[in-house]
N, C-alpha and C. Protein backbone atom coordinates (compact mmCIF):
# COMPACT_ATOMS: atom_id res chain seq x y z
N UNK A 1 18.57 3.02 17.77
CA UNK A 1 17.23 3.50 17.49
C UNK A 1 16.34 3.09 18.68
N UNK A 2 15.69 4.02 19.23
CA UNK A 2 14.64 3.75 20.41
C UNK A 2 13.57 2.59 19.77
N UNK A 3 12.96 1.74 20.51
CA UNK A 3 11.77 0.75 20.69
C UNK A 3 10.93 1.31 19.94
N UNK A 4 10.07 2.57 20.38
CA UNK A 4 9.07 2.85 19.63
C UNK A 4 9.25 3.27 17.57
N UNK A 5 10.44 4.04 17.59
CA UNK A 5 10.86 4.39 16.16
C UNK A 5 10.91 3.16 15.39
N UNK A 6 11.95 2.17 16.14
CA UNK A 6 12.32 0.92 15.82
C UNK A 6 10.50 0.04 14.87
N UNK A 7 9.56 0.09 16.20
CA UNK A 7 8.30 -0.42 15.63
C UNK A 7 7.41 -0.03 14.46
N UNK A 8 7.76 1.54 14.43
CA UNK A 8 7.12 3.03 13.61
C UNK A 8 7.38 2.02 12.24
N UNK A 9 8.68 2.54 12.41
CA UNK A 9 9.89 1.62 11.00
C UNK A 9 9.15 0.30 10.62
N UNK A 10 9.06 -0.36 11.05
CA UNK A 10 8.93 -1.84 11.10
C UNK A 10 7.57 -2.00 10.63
N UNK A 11 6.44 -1.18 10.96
CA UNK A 11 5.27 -1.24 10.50
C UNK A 11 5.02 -0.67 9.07
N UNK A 12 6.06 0.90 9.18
CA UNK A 12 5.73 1.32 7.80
C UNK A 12 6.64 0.43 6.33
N UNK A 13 7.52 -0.36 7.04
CA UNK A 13 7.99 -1.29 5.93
C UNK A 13 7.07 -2.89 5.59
N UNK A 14 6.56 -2.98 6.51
CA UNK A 14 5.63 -4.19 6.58
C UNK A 14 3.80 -3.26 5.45
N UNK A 15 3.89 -2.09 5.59
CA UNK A 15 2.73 -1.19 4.69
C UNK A 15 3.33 -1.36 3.25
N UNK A 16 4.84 -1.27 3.36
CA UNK A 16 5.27 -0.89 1.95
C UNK A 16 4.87 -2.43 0.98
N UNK A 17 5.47 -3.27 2.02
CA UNK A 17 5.30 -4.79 1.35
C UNK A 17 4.18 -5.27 1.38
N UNK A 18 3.40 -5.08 1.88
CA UNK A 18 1.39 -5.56 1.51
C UNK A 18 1.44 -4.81 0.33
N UNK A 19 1.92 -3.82 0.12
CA UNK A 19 1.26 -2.73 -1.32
C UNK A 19 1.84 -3.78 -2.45
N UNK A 20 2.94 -4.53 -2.44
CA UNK A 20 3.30 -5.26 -3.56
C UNK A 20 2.93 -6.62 -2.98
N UNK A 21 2.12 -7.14 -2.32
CA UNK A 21 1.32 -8.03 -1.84
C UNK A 21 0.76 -8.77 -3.36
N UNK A 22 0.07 -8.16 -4.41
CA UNK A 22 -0.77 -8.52 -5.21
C UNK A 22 0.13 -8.35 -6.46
N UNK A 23 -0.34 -9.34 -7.33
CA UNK A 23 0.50 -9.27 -8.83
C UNK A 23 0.01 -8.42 -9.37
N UNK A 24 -1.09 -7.79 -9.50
CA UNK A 24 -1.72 -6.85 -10.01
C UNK A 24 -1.26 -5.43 -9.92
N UNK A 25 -0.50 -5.21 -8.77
CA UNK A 25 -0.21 -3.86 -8.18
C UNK A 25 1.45 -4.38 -8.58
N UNK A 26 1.94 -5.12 -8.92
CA UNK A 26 3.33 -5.11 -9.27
C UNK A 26 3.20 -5.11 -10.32
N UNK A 27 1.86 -5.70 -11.61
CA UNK A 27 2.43 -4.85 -12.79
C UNK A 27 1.63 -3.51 -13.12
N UNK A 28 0.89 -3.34 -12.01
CA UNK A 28 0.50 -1.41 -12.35
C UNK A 28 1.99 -0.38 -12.42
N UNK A 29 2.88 -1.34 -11.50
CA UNK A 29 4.01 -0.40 -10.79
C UNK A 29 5.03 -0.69 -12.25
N UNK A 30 5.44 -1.64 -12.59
CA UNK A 30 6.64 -2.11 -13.71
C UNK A 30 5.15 -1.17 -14.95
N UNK A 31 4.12 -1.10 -15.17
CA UNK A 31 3.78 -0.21 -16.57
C UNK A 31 3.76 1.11 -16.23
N UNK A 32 3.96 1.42 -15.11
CA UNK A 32 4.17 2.89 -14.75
C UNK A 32 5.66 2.86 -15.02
N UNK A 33 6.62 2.20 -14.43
CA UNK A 33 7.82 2.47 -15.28
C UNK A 33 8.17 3.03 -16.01
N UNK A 34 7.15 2.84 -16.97
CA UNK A 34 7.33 2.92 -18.45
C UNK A 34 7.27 4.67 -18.55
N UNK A 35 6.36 4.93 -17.97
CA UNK A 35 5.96 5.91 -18.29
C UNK A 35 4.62 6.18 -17.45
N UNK A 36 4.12 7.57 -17.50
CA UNK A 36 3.02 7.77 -16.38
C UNK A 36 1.56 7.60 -16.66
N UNK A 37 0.70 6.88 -16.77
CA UNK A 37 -0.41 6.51 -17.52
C UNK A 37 -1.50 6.95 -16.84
N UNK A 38 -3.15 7.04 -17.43
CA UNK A 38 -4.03 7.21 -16.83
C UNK A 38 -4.71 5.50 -16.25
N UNK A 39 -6.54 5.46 -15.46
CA UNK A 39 -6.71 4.32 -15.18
C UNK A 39 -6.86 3.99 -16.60
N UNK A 40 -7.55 3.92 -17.52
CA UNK A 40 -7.91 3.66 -18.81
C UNK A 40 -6.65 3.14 -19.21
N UNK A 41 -6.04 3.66 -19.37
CA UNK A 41 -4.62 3.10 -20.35
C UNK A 41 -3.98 1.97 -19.49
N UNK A 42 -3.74 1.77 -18.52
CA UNK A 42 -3.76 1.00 -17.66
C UNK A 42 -4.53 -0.45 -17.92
N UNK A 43 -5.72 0.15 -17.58
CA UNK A 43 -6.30 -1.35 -17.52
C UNK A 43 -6.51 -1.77 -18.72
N UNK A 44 -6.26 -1.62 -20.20
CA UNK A 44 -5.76 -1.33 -21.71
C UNK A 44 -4.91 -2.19 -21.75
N UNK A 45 -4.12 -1.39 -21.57
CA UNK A 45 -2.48 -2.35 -21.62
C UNK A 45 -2.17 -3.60 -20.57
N UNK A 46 -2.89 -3.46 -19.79
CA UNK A 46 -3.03 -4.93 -18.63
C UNK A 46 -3.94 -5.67 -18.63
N UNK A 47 -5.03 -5.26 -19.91
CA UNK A 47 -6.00 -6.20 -19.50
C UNK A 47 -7.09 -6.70 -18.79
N UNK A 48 -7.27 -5.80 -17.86
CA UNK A 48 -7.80 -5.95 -16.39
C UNK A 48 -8.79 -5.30 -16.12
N UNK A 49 -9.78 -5.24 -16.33
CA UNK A 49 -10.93 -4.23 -15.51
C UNK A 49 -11.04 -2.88 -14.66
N UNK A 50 -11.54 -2.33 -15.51
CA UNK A 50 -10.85 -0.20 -14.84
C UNK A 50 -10.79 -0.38 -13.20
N UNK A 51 -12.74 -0.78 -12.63
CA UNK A 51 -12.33 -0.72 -11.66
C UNK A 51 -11.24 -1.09 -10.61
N UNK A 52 -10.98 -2.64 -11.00
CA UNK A 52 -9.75 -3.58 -10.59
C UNK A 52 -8.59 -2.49 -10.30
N UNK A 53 -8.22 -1.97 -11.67
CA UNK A 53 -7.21 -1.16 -11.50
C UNK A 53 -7.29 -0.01 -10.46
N UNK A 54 -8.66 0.58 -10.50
CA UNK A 54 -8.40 1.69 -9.93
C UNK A 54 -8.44 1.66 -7.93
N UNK A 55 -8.99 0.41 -7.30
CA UNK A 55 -8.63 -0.06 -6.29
C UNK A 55 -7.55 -0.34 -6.00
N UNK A 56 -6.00 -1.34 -7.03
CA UNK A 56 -5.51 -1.20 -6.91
C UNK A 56 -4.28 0.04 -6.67
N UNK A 57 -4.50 0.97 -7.54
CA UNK A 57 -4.26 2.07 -7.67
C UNK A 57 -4.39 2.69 -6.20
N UNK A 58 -5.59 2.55 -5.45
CA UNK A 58 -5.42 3.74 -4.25
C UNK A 58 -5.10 2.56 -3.03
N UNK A 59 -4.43 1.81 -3.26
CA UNK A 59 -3.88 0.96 -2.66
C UNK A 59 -1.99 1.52 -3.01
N UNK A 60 -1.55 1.67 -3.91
CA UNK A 60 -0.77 1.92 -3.68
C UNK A 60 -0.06 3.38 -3.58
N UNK A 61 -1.38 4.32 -3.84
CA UNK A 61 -1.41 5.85 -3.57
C UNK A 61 -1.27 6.03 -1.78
N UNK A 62 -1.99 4.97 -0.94
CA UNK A 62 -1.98 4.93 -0.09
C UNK A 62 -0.73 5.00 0.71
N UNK A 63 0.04 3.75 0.20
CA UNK A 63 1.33 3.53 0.47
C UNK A 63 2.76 4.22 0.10
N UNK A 64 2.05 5.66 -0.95
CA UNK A 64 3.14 6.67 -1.14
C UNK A 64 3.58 5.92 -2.47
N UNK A 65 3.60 4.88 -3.02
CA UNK A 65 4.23 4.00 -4.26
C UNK A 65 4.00 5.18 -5.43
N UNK A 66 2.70 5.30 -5.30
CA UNK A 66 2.15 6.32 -6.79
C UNK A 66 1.30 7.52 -6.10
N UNK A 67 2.26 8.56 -7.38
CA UNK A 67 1.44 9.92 -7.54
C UNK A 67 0.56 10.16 -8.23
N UNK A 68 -0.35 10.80 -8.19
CA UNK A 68 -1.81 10.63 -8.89
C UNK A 68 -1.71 12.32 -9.34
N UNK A 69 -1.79 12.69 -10.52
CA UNK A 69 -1.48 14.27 -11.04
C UNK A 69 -3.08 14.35 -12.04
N UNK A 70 -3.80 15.32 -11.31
CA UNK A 70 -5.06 15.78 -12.25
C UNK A 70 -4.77 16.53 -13.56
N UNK A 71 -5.01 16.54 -14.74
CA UNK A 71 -5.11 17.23 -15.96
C UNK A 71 -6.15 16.89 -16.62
N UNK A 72 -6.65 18.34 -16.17
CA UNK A 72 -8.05 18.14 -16.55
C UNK A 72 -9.35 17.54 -15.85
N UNK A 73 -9.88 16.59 -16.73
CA UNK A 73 -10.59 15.44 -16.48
C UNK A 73 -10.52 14.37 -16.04
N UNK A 74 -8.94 14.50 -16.55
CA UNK A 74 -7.53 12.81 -16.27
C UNK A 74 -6.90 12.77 -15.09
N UNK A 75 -6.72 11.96 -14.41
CA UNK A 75 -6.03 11.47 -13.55
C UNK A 75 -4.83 10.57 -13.78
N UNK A 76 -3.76 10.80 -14.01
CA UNK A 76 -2.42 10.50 -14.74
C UNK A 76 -1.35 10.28 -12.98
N UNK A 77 -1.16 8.83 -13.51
CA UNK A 77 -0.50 8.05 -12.33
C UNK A 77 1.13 7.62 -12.52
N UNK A 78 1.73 8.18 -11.47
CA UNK A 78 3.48 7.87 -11.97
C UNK A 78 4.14 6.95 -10.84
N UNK A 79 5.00 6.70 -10.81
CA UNK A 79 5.83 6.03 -10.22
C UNK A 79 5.96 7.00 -8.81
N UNK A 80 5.93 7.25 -7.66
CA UNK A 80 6.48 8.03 -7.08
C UNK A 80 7.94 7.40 -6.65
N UNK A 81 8.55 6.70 -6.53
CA UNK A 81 10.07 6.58 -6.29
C UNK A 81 10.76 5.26 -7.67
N UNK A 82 11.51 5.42 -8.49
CA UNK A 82 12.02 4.72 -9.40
C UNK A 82 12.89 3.63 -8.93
N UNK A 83 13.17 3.62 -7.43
CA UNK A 83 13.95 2.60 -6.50
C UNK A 83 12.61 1.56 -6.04
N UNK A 84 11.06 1.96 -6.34
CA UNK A 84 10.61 0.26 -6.51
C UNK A 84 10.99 -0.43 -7.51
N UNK A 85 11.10 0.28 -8.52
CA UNK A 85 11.36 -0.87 -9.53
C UNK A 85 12.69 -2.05 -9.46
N UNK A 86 13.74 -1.12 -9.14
CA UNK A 86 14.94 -1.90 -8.76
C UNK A 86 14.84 -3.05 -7.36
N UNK A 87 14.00 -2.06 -6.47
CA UNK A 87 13.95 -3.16 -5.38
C UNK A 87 12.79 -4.79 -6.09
N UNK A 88 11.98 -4.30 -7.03
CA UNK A 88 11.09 -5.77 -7.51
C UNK A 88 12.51 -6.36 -8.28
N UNK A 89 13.00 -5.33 -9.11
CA UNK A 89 13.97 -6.32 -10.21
C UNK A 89 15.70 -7.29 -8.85
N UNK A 90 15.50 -6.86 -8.06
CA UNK A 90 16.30 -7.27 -7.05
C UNK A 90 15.78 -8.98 -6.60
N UNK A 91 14.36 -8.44 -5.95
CA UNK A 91 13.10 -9.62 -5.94
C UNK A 91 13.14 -10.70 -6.67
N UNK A 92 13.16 -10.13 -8.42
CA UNK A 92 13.06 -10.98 -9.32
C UNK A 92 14.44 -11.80 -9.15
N UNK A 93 15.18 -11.29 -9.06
CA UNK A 93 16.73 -12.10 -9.10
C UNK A 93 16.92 -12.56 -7.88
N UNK A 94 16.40 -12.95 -6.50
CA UNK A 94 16.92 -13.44 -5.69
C UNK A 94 16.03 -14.79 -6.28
N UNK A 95 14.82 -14.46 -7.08
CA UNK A 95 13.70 -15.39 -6.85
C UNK A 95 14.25 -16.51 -8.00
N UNK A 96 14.64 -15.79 -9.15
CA UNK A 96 15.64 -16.72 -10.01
C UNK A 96 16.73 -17.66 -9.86
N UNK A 97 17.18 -16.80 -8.74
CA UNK A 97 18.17 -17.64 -8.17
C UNK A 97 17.95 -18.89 -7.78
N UNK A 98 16.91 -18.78 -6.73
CA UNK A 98 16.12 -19.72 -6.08
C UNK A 98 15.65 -20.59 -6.28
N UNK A 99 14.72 -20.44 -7.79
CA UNK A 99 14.18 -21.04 -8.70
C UNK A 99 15.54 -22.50 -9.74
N UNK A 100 16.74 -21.72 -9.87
CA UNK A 100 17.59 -21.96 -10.66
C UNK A 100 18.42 -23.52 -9.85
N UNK A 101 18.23 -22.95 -8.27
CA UNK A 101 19.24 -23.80 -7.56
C UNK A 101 18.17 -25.01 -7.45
N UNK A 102 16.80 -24.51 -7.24
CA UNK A 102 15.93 -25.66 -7.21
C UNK A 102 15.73 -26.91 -8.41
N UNK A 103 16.24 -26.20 -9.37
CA UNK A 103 16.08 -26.99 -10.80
C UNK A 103 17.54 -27.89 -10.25
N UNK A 104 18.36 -27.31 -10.08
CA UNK A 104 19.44 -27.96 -9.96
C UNK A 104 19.41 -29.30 -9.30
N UNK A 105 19.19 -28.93 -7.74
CA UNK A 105 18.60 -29.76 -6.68
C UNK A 105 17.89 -31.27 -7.53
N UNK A 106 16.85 -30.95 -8.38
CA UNK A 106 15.69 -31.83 -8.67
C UNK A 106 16.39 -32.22 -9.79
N UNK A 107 17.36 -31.83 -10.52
CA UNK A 107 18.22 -32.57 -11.26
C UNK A 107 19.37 -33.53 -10.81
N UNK A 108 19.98 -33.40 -9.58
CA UNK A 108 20.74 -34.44 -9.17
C UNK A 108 20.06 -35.75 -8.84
N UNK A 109 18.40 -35.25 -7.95
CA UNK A 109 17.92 -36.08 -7.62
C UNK A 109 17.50 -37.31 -8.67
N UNK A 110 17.21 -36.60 -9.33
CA UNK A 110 16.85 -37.46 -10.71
C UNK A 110 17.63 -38.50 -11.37
């Protein structure tokens, strides 16, 4: 791969990972999972303050993460690729791991 592509790459994967930068935008992304919600239902089911959400939201519209589909009045937000979720649940399990060996660690010490 040429230098410049090489950097292209490198930046737009370093965009992808600021977008899951915030806990907030990783569980907009795991309740979109679920299914495709508006901001309202969203910040409902999370708890969180519309606007909150809806910054987050064009934070990760930005980054291609989520599709934003008008009906109507509504603005109804989906997952755009179902391989974030696997890549967080990947996340989650290296982080378990991690977590698991550390318990270990602080148990011998003990």
């Amino acid at each position: 791969m040429n230098s410049a592509l090489e950097t292209e790459v490198v930046q737009l994967h370093a965009q992808v990972c600021a977008g899951l930068a915030d806990p907030n935008r990783i569980l907009i992304l795991y309740e979109l999972s679920q299914s495709p919600r508006n901001v309202t239902e969203l910040a409902t089911n999370l708890k969180m303050p519309q606007p909150l959400v809806s910054r987050h939201l064009k934070v990760l519209r930005e980054r291609g993460m989520v599709l934003a589909e008008r009906h109507g009045t509504v603005v109804e937000y989906k997952l755009a690729d179902q391989r974030l979720i696997e890549a967080l649940d990947l996340l989650r399990a290296v982080l378990r791991d991690t977590l698991t060996k550390g318990a270990e660690l602080a148990e011998a010490i003990a």
